[in-house]
N, C-alpha and C. Protein backbone atom coordinates (compact mmCIF):
# COMPACT_ATOMS: atom_id res chain seq x y z
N UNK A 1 92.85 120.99 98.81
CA UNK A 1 93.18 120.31 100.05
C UNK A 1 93.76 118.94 99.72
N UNK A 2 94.87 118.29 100.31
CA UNK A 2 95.67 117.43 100.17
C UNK A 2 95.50 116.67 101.44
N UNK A 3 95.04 115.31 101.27
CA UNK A 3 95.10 114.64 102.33
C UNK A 3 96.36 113.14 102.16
N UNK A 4 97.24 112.76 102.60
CA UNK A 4 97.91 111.65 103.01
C UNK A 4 98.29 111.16 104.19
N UNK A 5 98.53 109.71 103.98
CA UNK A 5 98.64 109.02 105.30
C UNK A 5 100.42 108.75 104.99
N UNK A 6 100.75 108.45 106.55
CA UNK A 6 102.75 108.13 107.06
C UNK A 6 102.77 107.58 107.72
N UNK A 7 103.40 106.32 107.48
CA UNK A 7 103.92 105.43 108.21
C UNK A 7 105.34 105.43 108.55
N UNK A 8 105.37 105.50 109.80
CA UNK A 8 106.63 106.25 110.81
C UNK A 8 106.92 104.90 111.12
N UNK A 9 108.17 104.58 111.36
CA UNK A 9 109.08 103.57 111.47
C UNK A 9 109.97 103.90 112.81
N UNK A 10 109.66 103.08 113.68
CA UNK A 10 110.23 103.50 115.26
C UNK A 10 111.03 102.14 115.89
N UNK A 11 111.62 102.24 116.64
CA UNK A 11 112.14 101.07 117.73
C UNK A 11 111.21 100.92 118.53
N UNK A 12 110.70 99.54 118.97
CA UNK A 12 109.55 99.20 120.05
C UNK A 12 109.44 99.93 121.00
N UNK A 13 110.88 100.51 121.72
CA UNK A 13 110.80 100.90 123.19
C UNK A 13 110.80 102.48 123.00
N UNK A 14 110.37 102.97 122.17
CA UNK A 14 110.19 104.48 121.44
C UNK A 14 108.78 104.76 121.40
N UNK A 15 108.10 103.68 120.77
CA UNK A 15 107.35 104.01 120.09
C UNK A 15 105.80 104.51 121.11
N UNK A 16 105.78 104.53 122.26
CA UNK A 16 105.12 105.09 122.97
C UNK A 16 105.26 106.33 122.82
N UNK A 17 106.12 106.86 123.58
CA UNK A 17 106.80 108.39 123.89
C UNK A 17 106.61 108.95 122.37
N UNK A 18 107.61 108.43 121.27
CA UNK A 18 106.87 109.36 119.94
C UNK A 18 105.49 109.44 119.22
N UNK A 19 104.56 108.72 119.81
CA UNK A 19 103.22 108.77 119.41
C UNK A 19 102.59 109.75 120.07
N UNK A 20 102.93 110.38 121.62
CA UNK A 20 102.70 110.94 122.67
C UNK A 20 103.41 112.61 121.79
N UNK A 21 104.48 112.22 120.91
CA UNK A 21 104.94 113.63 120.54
C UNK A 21 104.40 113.99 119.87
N UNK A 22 104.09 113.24 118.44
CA UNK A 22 103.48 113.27 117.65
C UNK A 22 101.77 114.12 117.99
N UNK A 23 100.63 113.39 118.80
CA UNK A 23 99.79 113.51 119.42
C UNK A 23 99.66 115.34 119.67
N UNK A 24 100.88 115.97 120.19
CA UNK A 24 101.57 116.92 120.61
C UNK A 24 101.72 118.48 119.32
N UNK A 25 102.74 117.56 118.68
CA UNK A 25 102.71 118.65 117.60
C UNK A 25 101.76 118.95 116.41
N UNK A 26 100.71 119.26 116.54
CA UNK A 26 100.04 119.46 115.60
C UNK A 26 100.39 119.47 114.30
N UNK A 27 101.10 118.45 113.66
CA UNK A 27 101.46 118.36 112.56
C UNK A 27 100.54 117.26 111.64
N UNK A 28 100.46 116.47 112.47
CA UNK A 28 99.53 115.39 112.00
C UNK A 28 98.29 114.94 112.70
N UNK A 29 97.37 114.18 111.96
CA UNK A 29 96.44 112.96 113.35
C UNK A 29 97.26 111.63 113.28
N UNK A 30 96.90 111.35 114.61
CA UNK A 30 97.26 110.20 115.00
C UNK A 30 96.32 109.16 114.41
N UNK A 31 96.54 107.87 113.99
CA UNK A 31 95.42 107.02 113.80
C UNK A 31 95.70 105.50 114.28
N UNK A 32 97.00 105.15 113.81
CA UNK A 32 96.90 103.52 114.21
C UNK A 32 98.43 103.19 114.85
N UNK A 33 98.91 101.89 115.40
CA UNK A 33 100.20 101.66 115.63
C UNK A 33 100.39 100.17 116.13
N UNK A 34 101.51 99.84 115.94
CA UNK A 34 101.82 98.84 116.41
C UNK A 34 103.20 98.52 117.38
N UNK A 35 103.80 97.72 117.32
CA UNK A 35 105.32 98.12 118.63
C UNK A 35 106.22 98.86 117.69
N UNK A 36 106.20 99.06 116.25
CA UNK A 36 107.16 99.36 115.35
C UNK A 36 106.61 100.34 114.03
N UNK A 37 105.41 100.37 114.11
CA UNK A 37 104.93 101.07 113.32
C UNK A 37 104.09 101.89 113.71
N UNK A 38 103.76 103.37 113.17
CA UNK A 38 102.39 104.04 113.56
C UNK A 38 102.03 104.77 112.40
N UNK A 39 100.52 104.89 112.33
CA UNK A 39 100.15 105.40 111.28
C UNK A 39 99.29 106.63 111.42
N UNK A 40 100.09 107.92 110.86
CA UNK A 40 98.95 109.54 110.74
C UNK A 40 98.63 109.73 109.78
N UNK A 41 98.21 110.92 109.20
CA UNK A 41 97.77 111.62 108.31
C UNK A 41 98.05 113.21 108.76
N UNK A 42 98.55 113.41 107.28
CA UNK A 42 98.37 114.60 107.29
C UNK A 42 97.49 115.50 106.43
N UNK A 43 97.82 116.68 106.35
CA UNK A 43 96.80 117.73 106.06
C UNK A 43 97.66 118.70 105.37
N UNK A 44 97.10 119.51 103.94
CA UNK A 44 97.59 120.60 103.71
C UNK A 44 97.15 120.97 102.37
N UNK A 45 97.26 122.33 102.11
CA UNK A 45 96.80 123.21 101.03
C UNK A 45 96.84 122.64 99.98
N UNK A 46 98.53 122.02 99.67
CA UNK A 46 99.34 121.45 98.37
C UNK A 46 99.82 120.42 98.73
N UNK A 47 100.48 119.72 97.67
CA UNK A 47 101.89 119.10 97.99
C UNK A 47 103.18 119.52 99.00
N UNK A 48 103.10 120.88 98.69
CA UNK A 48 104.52 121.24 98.99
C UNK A 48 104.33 121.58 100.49
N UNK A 49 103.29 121.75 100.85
CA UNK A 49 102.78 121.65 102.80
C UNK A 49 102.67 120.17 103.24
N UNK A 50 102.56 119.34 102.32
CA UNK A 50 102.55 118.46 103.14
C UNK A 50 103.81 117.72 103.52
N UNK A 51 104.89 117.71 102.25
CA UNK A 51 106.22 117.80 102.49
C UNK A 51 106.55 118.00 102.97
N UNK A 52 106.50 119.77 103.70
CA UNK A 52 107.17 120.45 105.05
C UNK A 52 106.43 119.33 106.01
N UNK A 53 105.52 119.22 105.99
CA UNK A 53 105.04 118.18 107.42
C UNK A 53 105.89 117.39 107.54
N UNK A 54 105.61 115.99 106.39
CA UNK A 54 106.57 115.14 106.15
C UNK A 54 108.13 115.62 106.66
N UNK A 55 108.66 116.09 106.31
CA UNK A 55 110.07 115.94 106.96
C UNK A 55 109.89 116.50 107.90
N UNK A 56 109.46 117.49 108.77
CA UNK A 56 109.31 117.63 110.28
C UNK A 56 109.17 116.18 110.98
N UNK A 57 108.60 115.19 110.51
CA UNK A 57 108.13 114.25 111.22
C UNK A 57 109.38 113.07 111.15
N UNK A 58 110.48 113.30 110.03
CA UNK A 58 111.06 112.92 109.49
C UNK A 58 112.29 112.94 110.83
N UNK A 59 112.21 114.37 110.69
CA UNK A 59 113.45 114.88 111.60
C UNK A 59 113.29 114.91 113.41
N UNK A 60 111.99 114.09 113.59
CA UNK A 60 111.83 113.50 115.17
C UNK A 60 112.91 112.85 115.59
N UNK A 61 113.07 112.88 116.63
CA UNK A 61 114.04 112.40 117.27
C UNK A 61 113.07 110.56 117.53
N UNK A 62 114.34 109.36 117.14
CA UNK A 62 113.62 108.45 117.27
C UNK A 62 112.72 107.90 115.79
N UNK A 63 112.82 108.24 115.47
CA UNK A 63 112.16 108.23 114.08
C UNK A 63 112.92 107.52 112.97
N UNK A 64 112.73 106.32 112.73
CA UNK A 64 114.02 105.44 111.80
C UNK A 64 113.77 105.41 110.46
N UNK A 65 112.31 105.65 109.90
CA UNK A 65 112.21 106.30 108.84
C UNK A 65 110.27 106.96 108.83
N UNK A 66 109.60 107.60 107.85
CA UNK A 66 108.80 108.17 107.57
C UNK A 66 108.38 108.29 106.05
N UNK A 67 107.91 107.55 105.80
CA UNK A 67 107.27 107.57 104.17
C UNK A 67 105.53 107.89 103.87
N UNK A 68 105.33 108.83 103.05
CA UNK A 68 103.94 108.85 102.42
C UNK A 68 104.07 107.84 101.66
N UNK A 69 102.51 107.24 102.31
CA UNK A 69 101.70 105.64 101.82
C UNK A 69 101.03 106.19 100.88
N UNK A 70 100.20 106.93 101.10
CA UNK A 70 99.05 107.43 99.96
C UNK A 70 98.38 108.99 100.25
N UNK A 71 98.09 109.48 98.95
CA UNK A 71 97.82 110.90 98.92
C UNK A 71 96.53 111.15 98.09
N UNK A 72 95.67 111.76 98.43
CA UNK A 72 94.82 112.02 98.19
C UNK A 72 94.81 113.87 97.70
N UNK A 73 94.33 114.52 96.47
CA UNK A 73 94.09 115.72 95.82
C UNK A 73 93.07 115.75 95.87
N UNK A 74 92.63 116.81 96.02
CA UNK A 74 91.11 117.63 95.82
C UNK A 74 91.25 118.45 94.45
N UNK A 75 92.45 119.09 94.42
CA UNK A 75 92.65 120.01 92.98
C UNK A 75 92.91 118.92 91.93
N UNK A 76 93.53 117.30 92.30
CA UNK A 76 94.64 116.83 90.84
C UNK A 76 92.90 116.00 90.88
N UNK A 77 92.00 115.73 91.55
CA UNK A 77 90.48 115.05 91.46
C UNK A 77 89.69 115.78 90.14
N UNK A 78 89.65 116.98 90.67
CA UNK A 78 88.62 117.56 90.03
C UNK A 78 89.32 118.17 88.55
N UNK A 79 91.13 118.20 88.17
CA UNK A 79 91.27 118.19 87.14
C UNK A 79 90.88 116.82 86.34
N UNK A 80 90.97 115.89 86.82
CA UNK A 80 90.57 114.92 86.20
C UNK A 80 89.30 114.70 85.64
N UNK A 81 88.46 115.07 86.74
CA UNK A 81 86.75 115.25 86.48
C UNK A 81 86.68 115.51 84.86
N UNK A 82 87.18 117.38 85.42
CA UNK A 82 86.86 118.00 83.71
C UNK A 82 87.65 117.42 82.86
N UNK A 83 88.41 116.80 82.75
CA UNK A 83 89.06 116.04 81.55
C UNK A 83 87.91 115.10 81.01
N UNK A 84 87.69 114.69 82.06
CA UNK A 84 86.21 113.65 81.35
C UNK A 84 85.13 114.04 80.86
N UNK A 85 84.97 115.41 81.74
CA UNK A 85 83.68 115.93 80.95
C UNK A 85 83.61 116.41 79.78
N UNK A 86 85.31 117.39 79.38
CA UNK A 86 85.56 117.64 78.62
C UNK A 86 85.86 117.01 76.94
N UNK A 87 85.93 115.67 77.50
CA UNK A 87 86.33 114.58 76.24
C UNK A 87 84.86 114.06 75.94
N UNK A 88 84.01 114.18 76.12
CA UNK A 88 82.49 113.94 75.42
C UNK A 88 82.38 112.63 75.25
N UNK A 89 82.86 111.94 74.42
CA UNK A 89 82.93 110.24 73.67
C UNK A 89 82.79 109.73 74.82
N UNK A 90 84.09 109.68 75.29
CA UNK A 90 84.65 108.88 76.65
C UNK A 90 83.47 108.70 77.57
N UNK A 91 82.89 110.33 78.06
CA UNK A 91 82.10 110.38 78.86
C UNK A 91 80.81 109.41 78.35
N UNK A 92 80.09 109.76 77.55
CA UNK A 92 78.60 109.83 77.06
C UNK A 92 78.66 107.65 77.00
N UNK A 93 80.15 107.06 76.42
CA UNK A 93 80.22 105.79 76.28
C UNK A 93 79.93 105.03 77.80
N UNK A 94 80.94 105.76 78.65
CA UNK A 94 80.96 105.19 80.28
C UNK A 94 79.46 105.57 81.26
N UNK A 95 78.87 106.46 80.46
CA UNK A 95 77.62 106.46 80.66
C UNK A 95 76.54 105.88 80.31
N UNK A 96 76.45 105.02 79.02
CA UNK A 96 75.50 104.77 78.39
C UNK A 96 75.41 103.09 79.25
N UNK A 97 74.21 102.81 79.51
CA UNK A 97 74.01 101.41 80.08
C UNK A 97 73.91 100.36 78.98
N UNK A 98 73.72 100.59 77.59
CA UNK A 98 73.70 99.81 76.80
C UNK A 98 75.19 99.10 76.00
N UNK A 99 76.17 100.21 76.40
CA UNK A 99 77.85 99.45 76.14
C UNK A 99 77.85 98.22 77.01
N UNK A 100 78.66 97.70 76.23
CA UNK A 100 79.37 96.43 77.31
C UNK A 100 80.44 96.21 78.00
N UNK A 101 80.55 96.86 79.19
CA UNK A 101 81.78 97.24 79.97
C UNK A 101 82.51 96.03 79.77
N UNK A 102 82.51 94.94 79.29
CA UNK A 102 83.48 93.77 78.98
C UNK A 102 84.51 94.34 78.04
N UNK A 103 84.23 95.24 77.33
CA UNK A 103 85.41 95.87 76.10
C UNK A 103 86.11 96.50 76.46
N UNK A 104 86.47 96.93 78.21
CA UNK A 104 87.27 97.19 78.49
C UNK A 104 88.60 96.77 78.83
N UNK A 105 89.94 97.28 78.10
CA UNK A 105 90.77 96.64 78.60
C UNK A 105 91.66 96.83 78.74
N UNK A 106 92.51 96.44 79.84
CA UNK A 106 93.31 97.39 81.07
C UNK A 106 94.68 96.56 81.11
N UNK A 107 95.69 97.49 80.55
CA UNK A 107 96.67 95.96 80.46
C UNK A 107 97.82 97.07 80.88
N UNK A 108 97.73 97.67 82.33
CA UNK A 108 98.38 98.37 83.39
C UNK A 108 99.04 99.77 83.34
N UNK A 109 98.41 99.83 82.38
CA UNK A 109 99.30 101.48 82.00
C UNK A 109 98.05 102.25 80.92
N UNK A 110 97.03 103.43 81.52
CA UNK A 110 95.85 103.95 80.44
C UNK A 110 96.55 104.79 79.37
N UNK A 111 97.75 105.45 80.14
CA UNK A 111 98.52 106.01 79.21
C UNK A 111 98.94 105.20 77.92
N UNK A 112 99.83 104.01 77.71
CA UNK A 112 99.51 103.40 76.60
C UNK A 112 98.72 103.52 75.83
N UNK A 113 97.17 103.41 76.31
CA UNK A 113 96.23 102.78 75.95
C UNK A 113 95.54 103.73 75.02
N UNK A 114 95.65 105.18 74.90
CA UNK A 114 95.14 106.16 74.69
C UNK A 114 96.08 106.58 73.58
């Protein structure tokens, strides 16, 4: 399950009536807005469902643009999980209360780092 949020980009004097559409087509939830902005979420199996959402919402009439803010995986989560569990060291170190999480260090990219 794939959860992300869209921030829809409208003209002030729109942005009633397409929140009202929106509301309408079960494509998304509604959650927040302002005279120019509104903010949903959507829902879907994969990526590639939530895309089809995404540009449905895209292709509203009134609609000046539509971008995914942030996405949330349930499948790309729990590959990650077992990566950790799977790497032992990593795990058993970030577990142990006696390390000194000060030796960590994060200089914007883990990929590097590894």
């Amino acid at each position: 399950m794939n959860i992300s949020s869209i921030v829809i980009r409208v003209l002030p004097e729109y942005c009633e009536g397409l929140i009202a559409e929106l509301k309408n087509s079960k494509i998304c939830d509604y959650f927040v807005h302002d005279e120019t902005k509104i903010i949903v979420v959507i829902e879907g199996e994969d990526i590639s469902e939530e895309i089809t959402k995404l540009k449905q919402i895209q292709k509203m009439e009134h609609v000046v643009a539509a971008d995914m803010m942030y996405s949330y995986s349930e499948d790309e989560l729990e590959k990650e999980k077992d990566k950790i569990e799977k790497s032992g060291d990593i795990n058993q170190w970030l577990n142990d209360t006696n390390e000194n999480a000060g030796l960590i260090r994060y200089a914007g990219d883990l990929k590097k780092k590894m």
